[in-house]
C-alpha atoms as a PDB file:
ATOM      1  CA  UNK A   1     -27.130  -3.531   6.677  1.00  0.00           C
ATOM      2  CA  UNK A   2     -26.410  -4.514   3.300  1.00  0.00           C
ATOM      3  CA  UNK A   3     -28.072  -6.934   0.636  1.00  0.00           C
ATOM      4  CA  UNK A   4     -26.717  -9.729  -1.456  1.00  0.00           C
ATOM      5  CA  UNK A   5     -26.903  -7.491  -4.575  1.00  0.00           C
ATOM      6  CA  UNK A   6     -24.419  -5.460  -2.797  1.00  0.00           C
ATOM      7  CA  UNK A   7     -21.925  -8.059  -3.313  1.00  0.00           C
ATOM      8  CA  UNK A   8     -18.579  -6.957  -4.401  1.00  0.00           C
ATOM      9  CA  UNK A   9     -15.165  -8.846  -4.131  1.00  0.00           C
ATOM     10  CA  UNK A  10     -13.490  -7.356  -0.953  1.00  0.00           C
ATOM     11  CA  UNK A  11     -16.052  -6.542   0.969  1.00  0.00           C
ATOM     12  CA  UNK A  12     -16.227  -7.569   4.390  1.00  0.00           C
ATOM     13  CA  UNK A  13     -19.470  -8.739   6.003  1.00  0.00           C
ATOM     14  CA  UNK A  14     -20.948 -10.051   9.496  1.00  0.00           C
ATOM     15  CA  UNK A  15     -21.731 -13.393   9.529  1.00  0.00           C
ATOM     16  CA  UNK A  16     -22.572 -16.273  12.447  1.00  0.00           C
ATOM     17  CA  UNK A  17     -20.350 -13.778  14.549  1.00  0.00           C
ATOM     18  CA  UNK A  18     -17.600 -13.952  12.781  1.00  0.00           C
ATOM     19  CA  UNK A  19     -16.062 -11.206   9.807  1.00  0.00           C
ATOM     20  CA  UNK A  20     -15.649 -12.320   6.574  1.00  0.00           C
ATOM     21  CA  UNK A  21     -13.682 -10.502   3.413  1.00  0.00           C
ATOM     22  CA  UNK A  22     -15.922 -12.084   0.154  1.00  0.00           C
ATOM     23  CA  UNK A  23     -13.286 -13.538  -1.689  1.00  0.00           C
ATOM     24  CA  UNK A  24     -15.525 -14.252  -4.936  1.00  0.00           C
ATOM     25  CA  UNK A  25     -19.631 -14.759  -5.328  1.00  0.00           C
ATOM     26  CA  UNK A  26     -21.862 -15.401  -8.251  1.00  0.00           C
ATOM     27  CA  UNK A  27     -25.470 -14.756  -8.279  1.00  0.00           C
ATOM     28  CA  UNK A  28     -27.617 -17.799  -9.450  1.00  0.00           C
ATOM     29  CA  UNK A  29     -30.963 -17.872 -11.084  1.00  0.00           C
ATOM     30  CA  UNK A  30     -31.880 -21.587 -11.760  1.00  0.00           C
ATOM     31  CA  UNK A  31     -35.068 -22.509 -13.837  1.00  0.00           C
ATOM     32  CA  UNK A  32     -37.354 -23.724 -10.995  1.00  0.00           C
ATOM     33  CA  UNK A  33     -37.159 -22.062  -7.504  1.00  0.00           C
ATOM     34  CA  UNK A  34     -35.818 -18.613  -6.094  1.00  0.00           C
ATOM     35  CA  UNK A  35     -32.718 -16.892  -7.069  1.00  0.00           C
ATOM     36  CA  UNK A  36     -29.452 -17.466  -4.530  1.00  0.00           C
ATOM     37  CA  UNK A  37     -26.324 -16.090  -4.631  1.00  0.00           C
ATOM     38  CA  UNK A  38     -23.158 -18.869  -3.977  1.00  0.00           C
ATOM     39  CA  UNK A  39     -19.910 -17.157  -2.711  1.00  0.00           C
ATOM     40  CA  UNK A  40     -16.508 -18.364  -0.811  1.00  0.00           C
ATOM     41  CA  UNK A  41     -15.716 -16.448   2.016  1.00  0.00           C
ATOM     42  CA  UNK A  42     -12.660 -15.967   3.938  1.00  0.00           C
ATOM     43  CA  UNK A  43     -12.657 -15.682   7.867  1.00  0.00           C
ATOM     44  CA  UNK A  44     -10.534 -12.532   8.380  1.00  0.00           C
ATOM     45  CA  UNK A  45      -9.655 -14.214  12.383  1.00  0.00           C
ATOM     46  CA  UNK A  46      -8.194 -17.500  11.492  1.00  0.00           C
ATOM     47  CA  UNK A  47      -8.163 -17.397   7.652  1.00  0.00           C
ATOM     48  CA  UNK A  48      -9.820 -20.171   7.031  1.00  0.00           C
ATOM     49  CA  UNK A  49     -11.730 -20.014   3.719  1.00  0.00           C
ATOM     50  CA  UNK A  50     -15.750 -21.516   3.496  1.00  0.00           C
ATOM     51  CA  UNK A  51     -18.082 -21.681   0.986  1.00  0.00           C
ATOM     52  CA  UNK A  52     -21.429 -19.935   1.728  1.00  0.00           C
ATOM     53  CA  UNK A  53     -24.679 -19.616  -0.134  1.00  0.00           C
ATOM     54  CA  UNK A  54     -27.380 -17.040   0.892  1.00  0.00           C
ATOM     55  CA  UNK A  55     -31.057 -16.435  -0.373  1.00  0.00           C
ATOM     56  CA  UNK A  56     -30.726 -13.703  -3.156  1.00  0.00           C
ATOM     57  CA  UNK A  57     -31.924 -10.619  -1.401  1.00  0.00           C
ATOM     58  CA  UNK A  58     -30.829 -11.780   2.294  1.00  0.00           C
ATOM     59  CA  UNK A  59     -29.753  -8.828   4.608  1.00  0.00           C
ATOM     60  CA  UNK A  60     -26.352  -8.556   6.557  1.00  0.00           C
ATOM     61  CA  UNK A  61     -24.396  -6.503   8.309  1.00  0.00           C
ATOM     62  CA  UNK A  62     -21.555  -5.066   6.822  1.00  0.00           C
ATOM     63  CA  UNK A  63     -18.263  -5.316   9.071  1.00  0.00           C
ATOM     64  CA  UNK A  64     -16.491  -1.626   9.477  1.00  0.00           C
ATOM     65  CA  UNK A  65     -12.886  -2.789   8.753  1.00  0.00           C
ATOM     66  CA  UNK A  66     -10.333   0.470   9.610  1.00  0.00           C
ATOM     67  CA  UNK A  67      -6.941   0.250   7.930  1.00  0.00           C
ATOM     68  CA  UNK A  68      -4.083   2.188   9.593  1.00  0.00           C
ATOM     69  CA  UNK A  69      -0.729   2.852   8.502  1.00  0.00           C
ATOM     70  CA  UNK A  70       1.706   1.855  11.719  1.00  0.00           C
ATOM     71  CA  UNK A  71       5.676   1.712  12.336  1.00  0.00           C
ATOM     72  CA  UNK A  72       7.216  -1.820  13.834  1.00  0.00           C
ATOM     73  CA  UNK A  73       9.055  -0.758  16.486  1.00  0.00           C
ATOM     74  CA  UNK A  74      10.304  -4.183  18.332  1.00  0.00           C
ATOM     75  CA  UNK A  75       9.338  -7.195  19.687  1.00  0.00           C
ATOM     76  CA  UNK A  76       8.833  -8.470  23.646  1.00  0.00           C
ATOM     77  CA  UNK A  77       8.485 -11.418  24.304  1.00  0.00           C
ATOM     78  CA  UNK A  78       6.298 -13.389  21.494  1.00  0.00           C
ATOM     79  CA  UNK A  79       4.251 -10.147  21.142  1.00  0.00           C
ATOM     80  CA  UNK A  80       4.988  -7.456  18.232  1.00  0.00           C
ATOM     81  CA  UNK A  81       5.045  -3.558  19.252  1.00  0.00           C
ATOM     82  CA  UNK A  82       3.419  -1.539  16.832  1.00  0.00           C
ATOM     83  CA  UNK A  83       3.146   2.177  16.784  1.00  0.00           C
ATOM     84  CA  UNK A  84       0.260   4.570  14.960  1.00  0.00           C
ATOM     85  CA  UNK A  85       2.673   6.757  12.899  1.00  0.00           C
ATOM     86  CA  UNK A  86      -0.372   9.721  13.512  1.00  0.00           C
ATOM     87  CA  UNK A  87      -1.284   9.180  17.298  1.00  0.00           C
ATOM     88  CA  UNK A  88       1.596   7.693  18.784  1.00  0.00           C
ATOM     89  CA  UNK A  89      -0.200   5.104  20.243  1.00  0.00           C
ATOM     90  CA  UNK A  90       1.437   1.513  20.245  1.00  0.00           C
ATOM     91  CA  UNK A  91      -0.424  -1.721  20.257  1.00  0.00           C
ATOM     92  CA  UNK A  92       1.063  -5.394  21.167  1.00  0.00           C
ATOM     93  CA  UNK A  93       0.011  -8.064  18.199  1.00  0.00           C
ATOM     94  CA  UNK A  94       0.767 -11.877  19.028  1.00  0.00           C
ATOM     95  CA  UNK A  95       2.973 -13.428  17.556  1.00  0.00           C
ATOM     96  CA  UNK A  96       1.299 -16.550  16.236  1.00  0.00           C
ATOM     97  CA  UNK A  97      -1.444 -13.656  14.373  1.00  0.00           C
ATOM     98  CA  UNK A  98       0.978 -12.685  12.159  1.00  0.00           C
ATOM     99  CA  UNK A  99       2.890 -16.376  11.308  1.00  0.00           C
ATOM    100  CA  UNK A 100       3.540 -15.699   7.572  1.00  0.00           C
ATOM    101  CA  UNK A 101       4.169 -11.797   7.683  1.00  0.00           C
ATOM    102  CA  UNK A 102       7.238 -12.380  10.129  1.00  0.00           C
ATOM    103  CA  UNK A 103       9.007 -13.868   7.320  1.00  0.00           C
ATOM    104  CA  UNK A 104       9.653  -9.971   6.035  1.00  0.00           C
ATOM    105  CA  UNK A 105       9.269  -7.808   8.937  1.00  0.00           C
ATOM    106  CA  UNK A 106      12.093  -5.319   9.991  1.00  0.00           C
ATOM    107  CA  UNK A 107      12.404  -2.899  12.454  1.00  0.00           C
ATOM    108  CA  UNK A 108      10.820   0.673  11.354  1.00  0.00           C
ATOM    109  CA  UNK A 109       8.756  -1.014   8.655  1.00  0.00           C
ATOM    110  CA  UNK A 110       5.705   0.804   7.749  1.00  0.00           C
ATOM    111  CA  UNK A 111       2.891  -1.835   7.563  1.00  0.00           C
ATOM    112  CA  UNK A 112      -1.001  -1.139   7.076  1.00  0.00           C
ATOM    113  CA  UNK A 113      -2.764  -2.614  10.219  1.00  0.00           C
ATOM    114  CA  UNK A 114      -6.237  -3.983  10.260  1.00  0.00           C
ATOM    115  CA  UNK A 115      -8.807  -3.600  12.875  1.00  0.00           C
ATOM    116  CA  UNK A 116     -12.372  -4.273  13.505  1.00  0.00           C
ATOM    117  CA  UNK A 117     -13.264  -2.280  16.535  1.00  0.00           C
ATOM    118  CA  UNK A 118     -10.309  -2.735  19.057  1.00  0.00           C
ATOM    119  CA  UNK A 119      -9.617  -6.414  17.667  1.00  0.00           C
ATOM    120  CA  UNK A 120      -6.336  -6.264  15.707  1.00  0.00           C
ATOM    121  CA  UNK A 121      -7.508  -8.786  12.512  1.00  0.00           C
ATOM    122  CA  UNK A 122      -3.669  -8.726  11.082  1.00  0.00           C
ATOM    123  CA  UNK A 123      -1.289  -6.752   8.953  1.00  0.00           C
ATOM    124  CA  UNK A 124      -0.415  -5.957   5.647  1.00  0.00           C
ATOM    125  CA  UNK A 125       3.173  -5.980   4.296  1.00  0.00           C
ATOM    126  CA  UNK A 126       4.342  -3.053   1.122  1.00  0.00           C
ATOM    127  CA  UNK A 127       4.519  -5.567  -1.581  1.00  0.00           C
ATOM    128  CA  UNK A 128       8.296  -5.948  -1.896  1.00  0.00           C
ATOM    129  CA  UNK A 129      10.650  -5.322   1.083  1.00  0.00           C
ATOM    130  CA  UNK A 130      14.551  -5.023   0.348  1.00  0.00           C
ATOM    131  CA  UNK A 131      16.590  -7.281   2.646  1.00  0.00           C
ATOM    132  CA  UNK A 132      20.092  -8.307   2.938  1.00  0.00           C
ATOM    133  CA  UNK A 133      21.300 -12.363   1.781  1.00  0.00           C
ATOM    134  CA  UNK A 134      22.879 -13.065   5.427  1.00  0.00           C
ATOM    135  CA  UNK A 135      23.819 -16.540   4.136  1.00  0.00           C
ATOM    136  CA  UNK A 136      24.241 -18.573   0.877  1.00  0.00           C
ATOM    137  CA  UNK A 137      25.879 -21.051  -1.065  1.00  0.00           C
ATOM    138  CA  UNK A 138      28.822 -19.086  -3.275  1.00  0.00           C
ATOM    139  CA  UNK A 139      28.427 -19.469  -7.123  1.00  0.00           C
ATOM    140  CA  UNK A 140      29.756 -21.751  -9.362  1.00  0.00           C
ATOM    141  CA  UNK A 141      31.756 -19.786 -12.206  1.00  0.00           C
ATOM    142  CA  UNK A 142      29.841 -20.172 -15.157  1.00  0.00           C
ATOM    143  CA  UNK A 143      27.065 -21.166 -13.588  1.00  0.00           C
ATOM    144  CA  UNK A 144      25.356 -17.618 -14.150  1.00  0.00           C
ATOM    145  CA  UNK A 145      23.279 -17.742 -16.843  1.00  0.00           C
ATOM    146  CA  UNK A 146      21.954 -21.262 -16.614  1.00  0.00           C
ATOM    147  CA  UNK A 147      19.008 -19.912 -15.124  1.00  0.00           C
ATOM    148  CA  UNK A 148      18.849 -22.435 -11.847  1.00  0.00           C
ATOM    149  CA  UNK A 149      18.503 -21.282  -8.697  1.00  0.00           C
ATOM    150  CA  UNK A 150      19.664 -21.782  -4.833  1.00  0.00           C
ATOM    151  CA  UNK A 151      18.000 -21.149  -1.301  1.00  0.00           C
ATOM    152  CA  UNK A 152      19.347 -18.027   0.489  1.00  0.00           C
ATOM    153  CA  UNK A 153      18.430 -17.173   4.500  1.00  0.00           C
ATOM    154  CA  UNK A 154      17.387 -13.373   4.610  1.00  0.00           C
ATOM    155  CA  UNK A 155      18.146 -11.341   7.489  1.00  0.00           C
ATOM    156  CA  UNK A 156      14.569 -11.964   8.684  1.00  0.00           C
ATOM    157  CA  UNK A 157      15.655 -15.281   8.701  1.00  0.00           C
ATOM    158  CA  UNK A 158      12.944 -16.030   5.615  1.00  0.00           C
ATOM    159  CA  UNK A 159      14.805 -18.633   3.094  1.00  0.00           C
ATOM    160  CA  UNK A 160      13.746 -18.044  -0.333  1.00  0.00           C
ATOM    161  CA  UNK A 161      14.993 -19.291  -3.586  1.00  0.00           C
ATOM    162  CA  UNK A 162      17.636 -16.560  -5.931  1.00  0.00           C
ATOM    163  CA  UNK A 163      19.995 -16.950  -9.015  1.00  0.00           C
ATOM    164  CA  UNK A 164      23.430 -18.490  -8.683  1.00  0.00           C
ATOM    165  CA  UNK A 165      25.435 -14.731  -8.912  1.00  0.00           C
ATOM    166  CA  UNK A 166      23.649 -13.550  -5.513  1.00  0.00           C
ATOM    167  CA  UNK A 167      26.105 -13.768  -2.564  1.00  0.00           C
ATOM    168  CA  UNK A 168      26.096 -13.042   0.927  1.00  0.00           C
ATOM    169  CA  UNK A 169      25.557  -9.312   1.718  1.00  0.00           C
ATOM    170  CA  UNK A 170      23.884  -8.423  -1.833  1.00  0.00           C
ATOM    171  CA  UNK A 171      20.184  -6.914  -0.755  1.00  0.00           C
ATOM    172  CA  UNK A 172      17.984  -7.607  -2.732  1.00  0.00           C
ATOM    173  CA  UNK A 173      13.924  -6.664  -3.202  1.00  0.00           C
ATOM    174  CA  UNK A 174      11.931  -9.745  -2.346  1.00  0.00           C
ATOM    175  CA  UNK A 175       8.079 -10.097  -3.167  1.00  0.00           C
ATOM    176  CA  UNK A 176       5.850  -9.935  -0.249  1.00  0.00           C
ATOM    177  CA  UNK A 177       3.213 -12.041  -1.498  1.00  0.00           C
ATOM    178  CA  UNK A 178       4.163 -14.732  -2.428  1.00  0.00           C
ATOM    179  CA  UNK A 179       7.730 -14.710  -1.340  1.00  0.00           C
ATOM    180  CA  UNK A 180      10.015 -14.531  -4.137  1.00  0.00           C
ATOM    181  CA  UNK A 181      13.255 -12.738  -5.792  1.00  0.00           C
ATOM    182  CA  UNK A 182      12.442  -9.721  -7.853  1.00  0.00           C
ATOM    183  CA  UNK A 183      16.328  -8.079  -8.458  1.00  0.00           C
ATOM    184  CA  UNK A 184      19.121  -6.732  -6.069  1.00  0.00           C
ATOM    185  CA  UNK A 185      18.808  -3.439  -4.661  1.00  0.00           C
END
């Protein structure tokens, strides 16, 4: 069990029967009444984020997240094999849990995978992945330093946007989070 003064961003806590990572929190004091402490929470099973306010002091309990570092091996059939580069042991994660992390995944990728108990909450890409342009439009001469940009389909099959002088075959080292060109490989 852990207290509101335990707070810290990060930390993932029990709540209503659901897990929650505290995204940010602020502890209150205001002139007349008790002190509170007002944070926004983010449901680690659907990602939805809610704002929650608890009674400074209140007890929870704090959710035992483990991390572990696994190997994509393939995918069957709308599910994702996944295999504990220590044990051996493969898991199956749905498809539809893992929406926006598809975008980058390639075979014998070494992703960090997050569980609570036996539940498999998600994954957790490196934070840039190098992948191969499979299709773009070609340059424009002269067009390379203008500074504009184009749309190029990965071989993920991600589109993301990259500088007129990439062309098809360059790979190039794409950011993770928030899915965008970083250089060529």
């Amino acid at each position: 069990m852990i207290s509101t003064a335990d707070f810290k961003n990060g930390l993932t806590i029990e709540v209503d029967n659901a897990i929650w990572r505290i995204v940010e929190f602020q502890h209150v004091k205001p002139g007349k009444g008790g002190a509170f402490v007002r944070s926004k929470l983010k449901n680690l099973r659907t990602g939805a984020v809610q704002d929650k306010t608890f009674r400074a002091g209140a007890r929870m309990e704090q959710a035992n997240i483990v991390k572990s570092t696994m190997q994509y091996l393939y995918e069957d059939g709308g599910n994702y094999v996944f295999m504990n580069t220590d044990t051996y042991e493969q898991i199956e994660i749905p498809g539809e849990n893992i929406q926006n992390e598809l975008k980058f995944l390639k075979e014998n990728m070494e992703v960090q995978v997050t569980m609570f108990d036996a539940e498999v909450l998600g994954i957790e890409l490196p934070n840039t992945v190098t992948l191969e342009v499979t299709e773009t439009e070609p340059g424009i001469k002269g067009d390379t330093a203008s500074g504009g940009s184009k749309p190029a389909t990965l071989e993920t099959g991600a589109i993301i946007q990259v500088p007129f002088f990439v062309k098809a075959g360059d790979k190039l080292i794409v950011n993770t989070v928030d899915s965008t060109y970083v250089s060529r490989a």
